[in-house]
Protein backbone atom coordinates (compact mmCIF):
# COMPACT_ATOMS: atom_id res chain seq x y z
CA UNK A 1 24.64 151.13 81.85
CA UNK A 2 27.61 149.94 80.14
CA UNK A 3 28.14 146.04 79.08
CA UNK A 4 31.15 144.09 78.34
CA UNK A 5 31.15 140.67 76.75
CA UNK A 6 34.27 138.55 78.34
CA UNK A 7 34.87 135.33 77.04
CA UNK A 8 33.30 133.80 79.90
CA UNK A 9 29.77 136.31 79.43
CA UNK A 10 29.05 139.51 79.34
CA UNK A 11 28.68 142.10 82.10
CA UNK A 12 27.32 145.05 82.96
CA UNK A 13 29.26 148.45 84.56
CA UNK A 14 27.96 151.44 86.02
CA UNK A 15 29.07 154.95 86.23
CA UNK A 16 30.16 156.10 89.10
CA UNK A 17 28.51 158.41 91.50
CA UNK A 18 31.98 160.43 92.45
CA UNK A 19 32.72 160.69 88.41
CA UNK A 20 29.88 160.01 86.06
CA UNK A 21 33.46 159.08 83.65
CA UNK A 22 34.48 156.29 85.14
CA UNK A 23 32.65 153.07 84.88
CA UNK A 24 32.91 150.48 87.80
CA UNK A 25 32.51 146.61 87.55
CA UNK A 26 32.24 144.60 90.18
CA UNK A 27 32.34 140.78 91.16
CA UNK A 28 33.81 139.34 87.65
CA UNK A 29 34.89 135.62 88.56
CA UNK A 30 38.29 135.51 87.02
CA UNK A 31 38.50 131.70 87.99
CA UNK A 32 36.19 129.12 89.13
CA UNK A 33 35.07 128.75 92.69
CA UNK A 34 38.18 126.78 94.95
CA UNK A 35 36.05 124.66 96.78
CA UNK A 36 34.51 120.67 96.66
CA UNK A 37 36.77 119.03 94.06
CA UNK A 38 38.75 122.09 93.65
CA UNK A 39 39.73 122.51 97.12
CA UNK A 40 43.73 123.37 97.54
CA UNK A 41 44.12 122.71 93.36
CA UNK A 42 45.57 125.28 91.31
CA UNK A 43 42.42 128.01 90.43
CA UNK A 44 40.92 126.66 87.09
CA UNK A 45 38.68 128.78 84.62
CA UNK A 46 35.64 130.66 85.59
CA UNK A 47 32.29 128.99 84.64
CA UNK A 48 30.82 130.37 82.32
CA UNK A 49 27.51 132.50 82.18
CA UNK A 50 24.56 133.04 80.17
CA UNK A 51 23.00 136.64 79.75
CA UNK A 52 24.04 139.45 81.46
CA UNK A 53 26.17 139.43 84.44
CA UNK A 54 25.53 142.23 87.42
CA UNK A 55 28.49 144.23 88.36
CA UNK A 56 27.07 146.23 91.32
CA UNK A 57 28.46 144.36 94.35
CA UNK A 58 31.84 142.68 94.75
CA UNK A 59 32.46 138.95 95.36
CA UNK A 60 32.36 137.30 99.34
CA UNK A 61 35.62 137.16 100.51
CA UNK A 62 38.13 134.51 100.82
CA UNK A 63 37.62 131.91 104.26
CA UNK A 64 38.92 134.14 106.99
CA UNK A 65 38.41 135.67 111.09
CA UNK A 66 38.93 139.13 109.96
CA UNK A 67 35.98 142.00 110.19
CA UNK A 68 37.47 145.15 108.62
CA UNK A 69 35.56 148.51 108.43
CA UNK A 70 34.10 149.08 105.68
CA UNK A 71 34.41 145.60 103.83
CA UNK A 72 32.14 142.56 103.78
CA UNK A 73 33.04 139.61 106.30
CA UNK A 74 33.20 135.96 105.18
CA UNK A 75 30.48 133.35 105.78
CA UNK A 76 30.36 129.89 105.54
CA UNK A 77 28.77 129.14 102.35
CA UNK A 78 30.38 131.81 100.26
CA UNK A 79 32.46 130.12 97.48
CA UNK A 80 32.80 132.57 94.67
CA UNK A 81 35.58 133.89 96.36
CA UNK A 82 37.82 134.57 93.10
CA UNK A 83 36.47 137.66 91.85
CA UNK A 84 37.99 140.98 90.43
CA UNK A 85 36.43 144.63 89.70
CA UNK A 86 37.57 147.25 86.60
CA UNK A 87 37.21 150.61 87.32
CA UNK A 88 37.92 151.89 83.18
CA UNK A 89 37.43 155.68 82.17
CA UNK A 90 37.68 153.90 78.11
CA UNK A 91 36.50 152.11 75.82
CA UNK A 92 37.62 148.57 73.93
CA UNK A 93 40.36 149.31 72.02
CA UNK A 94 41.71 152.53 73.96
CA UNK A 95 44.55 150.56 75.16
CA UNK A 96 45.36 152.65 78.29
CA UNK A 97 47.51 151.59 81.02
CA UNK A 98 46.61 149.14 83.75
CA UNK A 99 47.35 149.10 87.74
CA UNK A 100 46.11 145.72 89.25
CA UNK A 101 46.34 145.97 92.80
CA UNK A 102 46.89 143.27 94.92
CA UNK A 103 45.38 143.53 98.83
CA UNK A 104 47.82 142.96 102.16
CA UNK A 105 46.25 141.57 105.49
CA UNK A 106 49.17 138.71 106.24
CA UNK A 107 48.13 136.29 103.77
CA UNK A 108 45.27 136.22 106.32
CA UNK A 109 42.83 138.41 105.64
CA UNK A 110 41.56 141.58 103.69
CA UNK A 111 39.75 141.96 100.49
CA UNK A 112 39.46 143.86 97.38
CA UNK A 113 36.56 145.55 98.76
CA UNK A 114 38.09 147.56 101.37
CA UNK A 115 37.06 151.54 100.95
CA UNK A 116 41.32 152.40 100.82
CA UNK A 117 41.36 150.29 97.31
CA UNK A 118 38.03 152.27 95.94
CA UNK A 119 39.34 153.12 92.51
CA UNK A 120 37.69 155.45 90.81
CA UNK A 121 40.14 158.53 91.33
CA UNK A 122 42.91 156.71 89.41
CA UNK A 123 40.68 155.45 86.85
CA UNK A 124 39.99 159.60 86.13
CA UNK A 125 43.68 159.95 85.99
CA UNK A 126 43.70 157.43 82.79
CA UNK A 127 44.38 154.30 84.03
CA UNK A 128 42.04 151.28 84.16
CA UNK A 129 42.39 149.71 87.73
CA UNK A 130 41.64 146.57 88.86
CA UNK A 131 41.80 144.68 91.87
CA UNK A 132 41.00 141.15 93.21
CA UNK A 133 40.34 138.79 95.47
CA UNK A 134 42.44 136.13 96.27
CA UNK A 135 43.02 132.61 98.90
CA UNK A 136 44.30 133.83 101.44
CA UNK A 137 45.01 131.70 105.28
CA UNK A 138 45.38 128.21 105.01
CA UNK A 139 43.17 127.75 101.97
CA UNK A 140 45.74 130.11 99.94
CA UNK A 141 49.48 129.66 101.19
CA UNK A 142 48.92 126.32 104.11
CA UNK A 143 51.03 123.58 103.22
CA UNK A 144 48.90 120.39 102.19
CA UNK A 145 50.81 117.39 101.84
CA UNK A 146 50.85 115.78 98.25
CA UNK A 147 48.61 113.10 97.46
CA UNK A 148 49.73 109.32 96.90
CA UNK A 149 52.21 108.98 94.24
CA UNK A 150 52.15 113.10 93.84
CA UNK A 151 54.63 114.66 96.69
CA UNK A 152 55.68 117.58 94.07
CA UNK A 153 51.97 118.66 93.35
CA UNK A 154 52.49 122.22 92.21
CA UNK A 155 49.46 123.70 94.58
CA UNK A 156 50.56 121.50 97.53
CA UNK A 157 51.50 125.55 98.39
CA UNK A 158 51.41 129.46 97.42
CA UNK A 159 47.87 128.72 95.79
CA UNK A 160 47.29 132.56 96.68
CA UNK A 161 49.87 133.46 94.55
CA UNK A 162 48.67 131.06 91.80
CA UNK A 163 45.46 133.04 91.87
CA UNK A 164 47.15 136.37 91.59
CA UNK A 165 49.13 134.84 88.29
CA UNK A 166 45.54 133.52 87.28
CA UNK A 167 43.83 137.01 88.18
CA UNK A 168 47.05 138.23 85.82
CA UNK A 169 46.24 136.43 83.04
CA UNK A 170 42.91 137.14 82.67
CA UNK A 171 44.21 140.75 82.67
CA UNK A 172 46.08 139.62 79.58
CA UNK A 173 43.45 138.07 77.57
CA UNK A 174 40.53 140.43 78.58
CA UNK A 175 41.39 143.90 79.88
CA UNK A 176 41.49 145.08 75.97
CA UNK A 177 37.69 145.09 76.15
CA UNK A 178 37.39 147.52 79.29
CA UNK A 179 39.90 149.58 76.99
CA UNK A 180 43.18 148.82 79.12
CA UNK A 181 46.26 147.91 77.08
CA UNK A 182 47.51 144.29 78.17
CA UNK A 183 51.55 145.47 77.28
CA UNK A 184 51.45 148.23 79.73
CA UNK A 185 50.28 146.29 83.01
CA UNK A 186 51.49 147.42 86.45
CA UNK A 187 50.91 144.81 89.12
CA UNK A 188 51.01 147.10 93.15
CA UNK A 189 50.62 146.27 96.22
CA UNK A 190 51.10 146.99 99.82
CA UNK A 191 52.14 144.85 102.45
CA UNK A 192 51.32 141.05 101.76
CA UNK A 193 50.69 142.11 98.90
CA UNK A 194 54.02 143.92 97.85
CA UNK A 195 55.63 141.13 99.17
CA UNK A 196 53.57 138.54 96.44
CA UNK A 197 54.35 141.38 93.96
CA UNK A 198 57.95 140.78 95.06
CA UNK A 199 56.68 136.96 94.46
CA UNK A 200 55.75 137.41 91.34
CA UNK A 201 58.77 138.71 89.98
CA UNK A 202 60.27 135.81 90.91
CA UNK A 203 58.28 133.38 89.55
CA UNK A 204 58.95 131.53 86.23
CA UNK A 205 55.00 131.67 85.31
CA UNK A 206 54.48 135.11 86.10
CA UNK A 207 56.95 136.32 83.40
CA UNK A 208 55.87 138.23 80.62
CA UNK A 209 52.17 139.00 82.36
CA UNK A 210 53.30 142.87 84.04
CA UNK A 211 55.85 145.13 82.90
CA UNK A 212 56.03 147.66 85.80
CA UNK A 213 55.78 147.15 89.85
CA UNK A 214 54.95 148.66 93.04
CA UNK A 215 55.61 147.48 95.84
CA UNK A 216 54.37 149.58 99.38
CA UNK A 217 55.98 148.10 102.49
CA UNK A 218 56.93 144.88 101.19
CA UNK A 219 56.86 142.35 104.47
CA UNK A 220 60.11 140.64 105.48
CA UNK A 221 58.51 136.99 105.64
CA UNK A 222 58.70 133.90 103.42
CA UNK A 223 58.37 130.39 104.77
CA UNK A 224 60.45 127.20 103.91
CA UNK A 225 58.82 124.31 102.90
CA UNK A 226 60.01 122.66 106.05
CA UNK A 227 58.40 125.48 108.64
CA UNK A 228 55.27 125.34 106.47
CA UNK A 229 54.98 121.25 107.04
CA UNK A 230 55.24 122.36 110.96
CA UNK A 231 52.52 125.12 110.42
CA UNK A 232 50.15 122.59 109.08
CA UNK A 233 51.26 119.76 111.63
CA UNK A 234 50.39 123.03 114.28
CA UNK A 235 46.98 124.26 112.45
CA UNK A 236 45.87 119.87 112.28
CA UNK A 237 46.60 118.93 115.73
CA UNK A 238 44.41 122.60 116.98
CA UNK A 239 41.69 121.34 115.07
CA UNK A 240 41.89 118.05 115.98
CA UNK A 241 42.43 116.45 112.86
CA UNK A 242 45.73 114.25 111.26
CA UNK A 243 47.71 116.04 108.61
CA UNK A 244 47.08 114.45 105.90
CA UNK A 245 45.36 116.04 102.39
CA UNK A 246 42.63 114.05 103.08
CA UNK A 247 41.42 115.23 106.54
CA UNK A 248 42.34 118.89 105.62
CA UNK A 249 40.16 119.08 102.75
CA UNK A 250 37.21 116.92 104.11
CA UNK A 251 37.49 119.96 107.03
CA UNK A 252 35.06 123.06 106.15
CA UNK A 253 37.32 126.42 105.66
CA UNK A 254 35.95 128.00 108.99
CA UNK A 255 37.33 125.32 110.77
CA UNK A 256 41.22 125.77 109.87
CA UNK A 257 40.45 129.42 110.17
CA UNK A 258 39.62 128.74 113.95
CA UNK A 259 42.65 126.39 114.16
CA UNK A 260 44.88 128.69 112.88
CA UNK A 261 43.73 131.95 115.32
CA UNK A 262 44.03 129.31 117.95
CA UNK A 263 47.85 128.76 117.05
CA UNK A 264 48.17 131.93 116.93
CA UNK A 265 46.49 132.96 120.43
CA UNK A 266 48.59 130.73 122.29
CA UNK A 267 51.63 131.83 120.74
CA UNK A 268 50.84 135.50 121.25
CA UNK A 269 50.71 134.85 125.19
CA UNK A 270 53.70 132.58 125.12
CA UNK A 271 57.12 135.02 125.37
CA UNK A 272 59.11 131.85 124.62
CA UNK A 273 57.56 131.16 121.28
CA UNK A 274 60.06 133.02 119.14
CA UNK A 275 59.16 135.12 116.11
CA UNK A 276 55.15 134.07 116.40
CA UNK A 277 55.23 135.77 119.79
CA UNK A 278 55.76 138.50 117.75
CA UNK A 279 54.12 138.41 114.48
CA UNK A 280 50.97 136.76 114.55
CA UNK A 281 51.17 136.22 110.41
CA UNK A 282 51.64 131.94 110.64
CA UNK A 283 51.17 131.91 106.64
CA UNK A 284 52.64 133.37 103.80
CA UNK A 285 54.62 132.43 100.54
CA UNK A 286 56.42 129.35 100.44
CA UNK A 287 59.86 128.75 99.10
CA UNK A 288 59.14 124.99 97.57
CA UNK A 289 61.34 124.77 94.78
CA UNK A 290 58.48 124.39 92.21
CA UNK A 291 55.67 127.45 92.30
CA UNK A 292 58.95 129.62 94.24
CA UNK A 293 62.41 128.94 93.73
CA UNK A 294 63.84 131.45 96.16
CA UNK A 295 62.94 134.27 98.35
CA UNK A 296 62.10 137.45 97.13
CA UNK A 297 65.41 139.12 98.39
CA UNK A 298 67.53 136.31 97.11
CA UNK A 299 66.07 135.80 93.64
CA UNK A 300 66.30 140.02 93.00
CA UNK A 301 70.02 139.70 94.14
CA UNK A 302 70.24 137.19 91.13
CA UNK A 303 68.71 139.20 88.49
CA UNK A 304 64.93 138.73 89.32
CA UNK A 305 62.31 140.60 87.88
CA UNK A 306 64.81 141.73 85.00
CA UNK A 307 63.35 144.15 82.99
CA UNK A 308 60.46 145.53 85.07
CA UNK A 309 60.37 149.52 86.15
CA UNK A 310 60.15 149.03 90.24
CA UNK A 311 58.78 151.88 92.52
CA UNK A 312 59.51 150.90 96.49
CA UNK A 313 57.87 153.19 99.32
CA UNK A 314 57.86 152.77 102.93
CA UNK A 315 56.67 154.82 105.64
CA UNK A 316 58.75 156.35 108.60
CA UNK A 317 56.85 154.41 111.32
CA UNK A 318 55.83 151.57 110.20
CA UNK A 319 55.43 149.24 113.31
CA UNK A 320 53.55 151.99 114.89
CA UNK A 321 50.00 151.05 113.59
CA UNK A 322 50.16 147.90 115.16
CA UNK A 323 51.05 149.25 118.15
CA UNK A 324 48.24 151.63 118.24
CA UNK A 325 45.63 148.58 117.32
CA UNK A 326 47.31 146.66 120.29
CA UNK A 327 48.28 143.95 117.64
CA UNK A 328 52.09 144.58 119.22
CA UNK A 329 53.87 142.23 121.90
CA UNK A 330 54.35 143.93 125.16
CA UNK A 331 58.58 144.64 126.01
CA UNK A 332 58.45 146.01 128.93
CA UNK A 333 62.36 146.04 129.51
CA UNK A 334 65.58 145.84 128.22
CA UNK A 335 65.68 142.15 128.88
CA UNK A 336 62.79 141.65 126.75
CA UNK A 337 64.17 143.57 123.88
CA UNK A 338 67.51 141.90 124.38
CA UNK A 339 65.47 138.37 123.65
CA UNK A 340 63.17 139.89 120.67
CA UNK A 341 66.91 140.68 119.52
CA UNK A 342 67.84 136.83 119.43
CA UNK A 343 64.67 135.01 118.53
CA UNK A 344 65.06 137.10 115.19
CA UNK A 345 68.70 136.56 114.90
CA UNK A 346 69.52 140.39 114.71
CA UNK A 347 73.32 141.37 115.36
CA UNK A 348 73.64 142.44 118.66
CA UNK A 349 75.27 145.92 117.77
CA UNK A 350 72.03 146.80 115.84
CA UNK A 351 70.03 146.69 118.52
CA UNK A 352 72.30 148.24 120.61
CA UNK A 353 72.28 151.13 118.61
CA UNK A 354 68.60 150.98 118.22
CA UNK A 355 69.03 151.64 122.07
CA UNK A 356 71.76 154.32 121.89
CA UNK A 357 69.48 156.35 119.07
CA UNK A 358 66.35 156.22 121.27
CA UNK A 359 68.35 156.73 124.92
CA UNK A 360 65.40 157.82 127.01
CA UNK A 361 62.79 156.05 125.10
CA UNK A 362 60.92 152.95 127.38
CA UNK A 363 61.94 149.28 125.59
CA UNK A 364 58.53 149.00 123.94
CA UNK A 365 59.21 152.33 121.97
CA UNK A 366 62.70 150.78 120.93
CA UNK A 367 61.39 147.38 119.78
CA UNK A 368 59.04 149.24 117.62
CA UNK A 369 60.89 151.49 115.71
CA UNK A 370 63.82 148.32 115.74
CA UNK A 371 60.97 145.40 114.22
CA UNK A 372 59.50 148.33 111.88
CA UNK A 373 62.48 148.17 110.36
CA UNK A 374 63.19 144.85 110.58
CA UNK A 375 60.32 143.82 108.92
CA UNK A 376 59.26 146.20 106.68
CA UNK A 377 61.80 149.35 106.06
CA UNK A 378 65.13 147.95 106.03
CA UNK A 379 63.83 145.24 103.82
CA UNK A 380 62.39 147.52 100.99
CA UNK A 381 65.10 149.13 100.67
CA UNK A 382 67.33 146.47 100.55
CA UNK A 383 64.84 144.92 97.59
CA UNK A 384 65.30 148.24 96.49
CA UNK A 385 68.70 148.36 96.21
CA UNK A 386 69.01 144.29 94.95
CA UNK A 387 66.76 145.49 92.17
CA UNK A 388 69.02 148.27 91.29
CA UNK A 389 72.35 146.15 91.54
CA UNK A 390 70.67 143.85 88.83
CA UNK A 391 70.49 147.10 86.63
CA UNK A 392 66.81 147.56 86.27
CA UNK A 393 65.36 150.92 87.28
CA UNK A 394 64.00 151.49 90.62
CA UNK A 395 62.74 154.25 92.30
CA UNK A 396 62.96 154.87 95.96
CA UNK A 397 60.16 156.79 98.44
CA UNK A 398 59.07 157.09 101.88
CA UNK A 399 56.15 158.06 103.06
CA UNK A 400 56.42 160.81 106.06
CA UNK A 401 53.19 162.67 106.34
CA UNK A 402 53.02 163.44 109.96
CA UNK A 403 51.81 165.96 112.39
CA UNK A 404 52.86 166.58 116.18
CA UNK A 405 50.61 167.97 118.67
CA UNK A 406 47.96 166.09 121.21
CA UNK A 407 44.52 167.00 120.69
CA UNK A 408 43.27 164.10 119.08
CA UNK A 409 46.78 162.31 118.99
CA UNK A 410 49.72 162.82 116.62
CA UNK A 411 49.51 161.56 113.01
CA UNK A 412 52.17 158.99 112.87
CA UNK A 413 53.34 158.13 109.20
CA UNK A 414 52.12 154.42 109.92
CA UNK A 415 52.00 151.13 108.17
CA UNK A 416 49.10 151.75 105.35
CA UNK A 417 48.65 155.32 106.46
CA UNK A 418 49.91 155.65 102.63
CA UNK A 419 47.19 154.02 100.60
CA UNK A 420 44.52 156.38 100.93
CA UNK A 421 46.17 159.14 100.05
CA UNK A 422 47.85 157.01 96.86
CA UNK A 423 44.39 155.88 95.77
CA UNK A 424 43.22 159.24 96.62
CA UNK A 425 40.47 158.29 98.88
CA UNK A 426 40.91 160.28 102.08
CA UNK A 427 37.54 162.07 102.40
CA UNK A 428 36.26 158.16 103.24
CA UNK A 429 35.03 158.39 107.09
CA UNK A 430 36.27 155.19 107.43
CA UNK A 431 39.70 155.49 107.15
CA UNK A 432 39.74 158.47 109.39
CA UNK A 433 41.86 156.50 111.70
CA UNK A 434 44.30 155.37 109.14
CA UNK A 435 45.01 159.65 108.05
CA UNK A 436 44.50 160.77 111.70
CA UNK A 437 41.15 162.12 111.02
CA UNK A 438 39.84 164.45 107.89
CA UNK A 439 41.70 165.81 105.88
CA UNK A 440 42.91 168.96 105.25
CA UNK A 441 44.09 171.09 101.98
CA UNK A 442 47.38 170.05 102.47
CA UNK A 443 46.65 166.32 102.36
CA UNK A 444 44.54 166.54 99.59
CA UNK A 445 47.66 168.52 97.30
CA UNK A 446 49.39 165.31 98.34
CA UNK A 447 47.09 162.87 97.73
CA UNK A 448 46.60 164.33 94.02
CA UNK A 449 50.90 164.48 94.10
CA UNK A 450 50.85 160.62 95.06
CA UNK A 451 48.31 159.43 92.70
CA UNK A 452 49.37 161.53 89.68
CA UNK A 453 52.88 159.81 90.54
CA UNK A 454 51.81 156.53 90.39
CA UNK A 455 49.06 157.15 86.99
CA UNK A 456 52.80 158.48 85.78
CA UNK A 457 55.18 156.21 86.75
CA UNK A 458 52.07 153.39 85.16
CA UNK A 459 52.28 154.72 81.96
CA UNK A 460 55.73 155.66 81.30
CA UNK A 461 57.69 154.41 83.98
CA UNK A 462 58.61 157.93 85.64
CA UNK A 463 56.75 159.03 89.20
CA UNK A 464 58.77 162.01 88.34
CA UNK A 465 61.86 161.67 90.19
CA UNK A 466 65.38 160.28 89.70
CA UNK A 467 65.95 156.53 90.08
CA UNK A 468 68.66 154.55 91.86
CA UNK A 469 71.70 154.28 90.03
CA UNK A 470 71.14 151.04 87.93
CA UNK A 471 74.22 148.70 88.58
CA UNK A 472 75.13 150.41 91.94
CA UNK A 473 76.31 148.29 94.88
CA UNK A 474 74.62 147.75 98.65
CA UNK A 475 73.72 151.14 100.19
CA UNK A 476 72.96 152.91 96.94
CA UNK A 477 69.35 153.43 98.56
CA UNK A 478 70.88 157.06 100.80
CA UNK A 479 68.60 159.83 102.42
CA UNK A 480 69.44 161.79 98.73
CA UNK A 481 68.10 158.93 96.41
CA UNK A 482 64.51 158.93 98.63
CA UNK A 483 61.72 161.16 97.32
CA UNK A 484 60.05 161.93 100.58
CA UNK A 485 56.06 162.38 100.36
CA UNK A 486 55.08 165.00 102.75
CA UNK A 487 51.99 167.13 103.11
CA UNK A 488 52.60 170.91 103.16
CA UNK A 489 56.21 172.54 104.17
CA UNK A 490 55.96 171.64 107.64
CA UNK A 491 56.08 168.19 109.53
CA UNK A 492 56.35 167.62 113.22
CA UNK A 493 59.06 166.25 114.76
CA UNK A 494 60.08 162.49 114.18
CA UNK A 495 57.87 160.30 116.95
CA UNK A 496 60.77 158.31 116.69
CA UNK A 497 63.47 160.48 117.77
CA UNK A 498 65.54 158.71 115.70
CA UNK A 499 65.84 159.67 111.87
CA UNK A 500 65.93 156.96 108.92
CA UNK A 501 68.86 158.05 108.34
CA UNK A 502 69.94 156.86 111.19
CA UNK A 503 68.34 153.85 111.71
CA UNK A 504 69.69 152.26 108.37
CA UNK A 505 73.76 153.47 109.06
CA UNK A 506 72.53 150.68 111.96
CA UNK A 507 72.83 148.16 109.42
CA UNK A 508 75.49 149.02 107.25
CA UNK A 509 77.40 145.75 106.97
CA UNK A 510 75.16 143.71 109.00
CA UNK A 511 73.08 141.05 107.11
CA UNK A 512 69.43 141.31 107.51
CA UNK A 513 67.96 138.12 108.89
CA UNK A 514 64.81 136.69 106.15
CA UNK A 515 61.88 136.36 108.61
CA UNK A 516 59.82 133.00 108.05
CA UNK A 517 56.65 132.95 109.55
């Protein structure tokens, strides 16, 4: 039993059963609990405690539908919901670097509980890890309307992203006495949350609190404050209530969680409803001019982020995990994939070449390879390349481990197939179906290759490979600059047919569309 005193109270760590040198703490409120009178407010200090603190369990999750394997589900009646956990192989005053991850899940759902973000196999490679909890759904990024007198209210949204910076700052003031060092922070995450990463080094109050990034399949999504009024006008009139800050906070959390999967049911069996036909993600990070002053594409291209080491990975197939959970819209024809085409604005040659790449493929097989990219592939790399242009030091990688064969299936190089093997937790039953099953000698050499890159690239700013060239232009981000993670000498054959290669000479010269949920 190991105890910490915090300035909040002390609490007390175990050793871990996988590596008696790593000691884990879970559940420490890094802010107080967001309900009652602190409903939709900026997070505020954590209450403070008297004796000894447990830190066996981790915190109840944020308000939210979601059941994942593995992690705890939210119940009514949980409000402690802004909790982090250390995972430290120190002592105070060892000052070793720090990786605070940040969960995905749409701004919807997930948790820092989930078994992928299990940290104690980077904590043995030196680092002290942390991850969080944070708002997410309406409670965390829903646009509530400003009070009388107060329309510019700085948490009328992105209060998600306020926790992050608050889960940030405690990071700052207290990871010295878990024996991290608070001036070599790396701040990672993986879909939502590469994109609030991406966030972050935008924003004016996150400055100064991380020095490095990574960011895993950053999302293509970021809402105006104008389509987040009509999400909120969408979310009230489901759950019968006006749209006013009043009515929304007198309404318990479970019942704009309904609201909001009821929005997004009917839009999933609507073909007409645009984008949210599509994508069922109806929150995320809010461009308002005061918490975010632009998109994370647009503020990089203007020197965002300035002086922060950047490492970008994406996988080969992204869109295919969604297709396998049957999260995907059905396009059963060209005519289908011709309208997906306009509802997200993308140049008409793209998609036509999407179509001349994959020839024999059916529509649906087309639409997901062309709104993998779209959302999550073509976009890193353009962040990528912004970052780059604004001459800081990026480095590039893709993630294509991937088998062919039947028996069970093919493993597909799929949207967070990556994180396991990263965090180095493959031999977890539970994410089985994530890997393709267990794993073998090959995947575990690259899982130790991908985690020693990352412990690396946290404490001196090398994975060990060559960045982008700082300064370059657009399209610096070629087949050559991308270290490729692969398991073993051979791979299977691209379940594409269509290399990303390829797939991003489609958009040479075409301008990405910025999605908005």
């Amino acid at each position: 039993m190991t105890v910490f005193t915090t300035a909040a109270g002390a609490v007390r760590g175990e050793r871990t059963v996988r590596d008696p040198g790593i000691v884990r703490v879970l559940g420490i409120p890094y802010a107080a609990p967001p309900f009652g009178a602190a409903r939709f407010r900026e997070p505020l200090p954590p209450r403070p405690w008297s004796g000894v603190r447990r830190g066996d369990r981790f915190g109840p999750v944020a308000p939210q539908s979601a059941e994942l394997p593995g992690a705890p589900s939210w119940s009514p009646g949980d409000e402690d919901v802004l909790t982090l956990n250390v995972w430290t192989p120190g002592a105070t005053g060892d000052r070793l670097p720090v990786l605070v991850w940040i969960h995905g899940g749409a701004y919807a759902f997930g948790s820092s509980a989930q078994p992928d973000f299990e940290g104690t196999a980077l904590a043995a490679l030196g680092l002290v890890v942390v991850t969080f909890n944070y708002r997410v759904g309406f409670d965390g990024f829903g646009h509530v309307p400003g009070a009388p007198g107060e329309p510019d209210r700085p948490d009328g949204h992105n209060r998600g992203l306020l926790d992050q910076i608050a889960a940030l700052e405690w990071v700052r003031d207290t990871i010295g006495v878990f024996g991290g060092d608070a001036s070599r922070v790396t701040v990672a995450g993986q879909s939502a949350g590469a994109s609030s990463v991406a966030c972050l080094m935008a924003m004016d109050r996150a400055r100064g609190l991380f020095r490095r990034a990574v960011l895993h399949s950053p999302a293509n999504s970021c809402a105006t404050a104008a389509s987040a009024a009509r999400t909120t006008r969408e979310i009230a009139g489901a759950a019968g209530l006006p749209a006013t800050r009043e009515a929304l906070a007198a309404a318990g959390p479970g019942r704009l969680v309904a609201a909001t999967d009821a929005v997004v049911a009917a839009a999933r069996k609507d073909p007409a409803a645009g984008q949210r036909h599509h994508d069922p993600a109806v929150h995320g990070p809010v461009v308002d001019g005061v918490t975010l002053r632009a998109d994370p594409l647009t503020a990089a291209r203007s020197g965002a982020g300035a002086g922060v080491d950047v490492l970008v990975c994406r996988t080969t197939e992204e869109y295919a995990l969604m297709e396998a959970v049957g999260s995907s819209a059905r396009i059963p024809d060209d005519a289908r994939l011709t309208a997906f085409a306009r509802d997200f604005d993308v140049p008409g040659p793209v998609i036509e070449g999407y179509r001349a790449l994959l020839p024999d493929a059916p529509a649906q097989r087309v639409y997901e390879v062309a709104y993998g990219d779209l959302l999550f592939a073509e976009y890193a790399d353009r962040l990528a390349e912004a970052y780059a242009a604004a001459g800081g030091t990026v480095h590039l990688a893709r993630f294509d481990r991937r088998t062919g064969g039947e028996p069970p299936r093919p493993v597909r190089a799929w949207h967070c197939a990556d994180i396991p093997f990263a965090f180095g937790n493959l031999d977890d039953e539970r994410l089985h179906f994530l890997v393709g099953g267990a794993p073998g000698p090959a995947d575990h050499e690259l899982s130790a290759r991908m985690a020693g890159a990352w412990a690396d690239f946290a404490a001196t700013g090398d994975p060990g490979w060559a960045p982008l060239p700082a300064g370059a232009p657009a399209g610096c981000a070629t087949e050559a600059a991308v270290h490729v993670w692969r398991a073993g000498d051979a791979e299977g054959e691209p379940a594409t047919g269509a290399s990303p290669g390829a797939r991003r000479a489609l958009w040479r010269g075409a301008e990405l569309p910025l999605l908005q949920p």
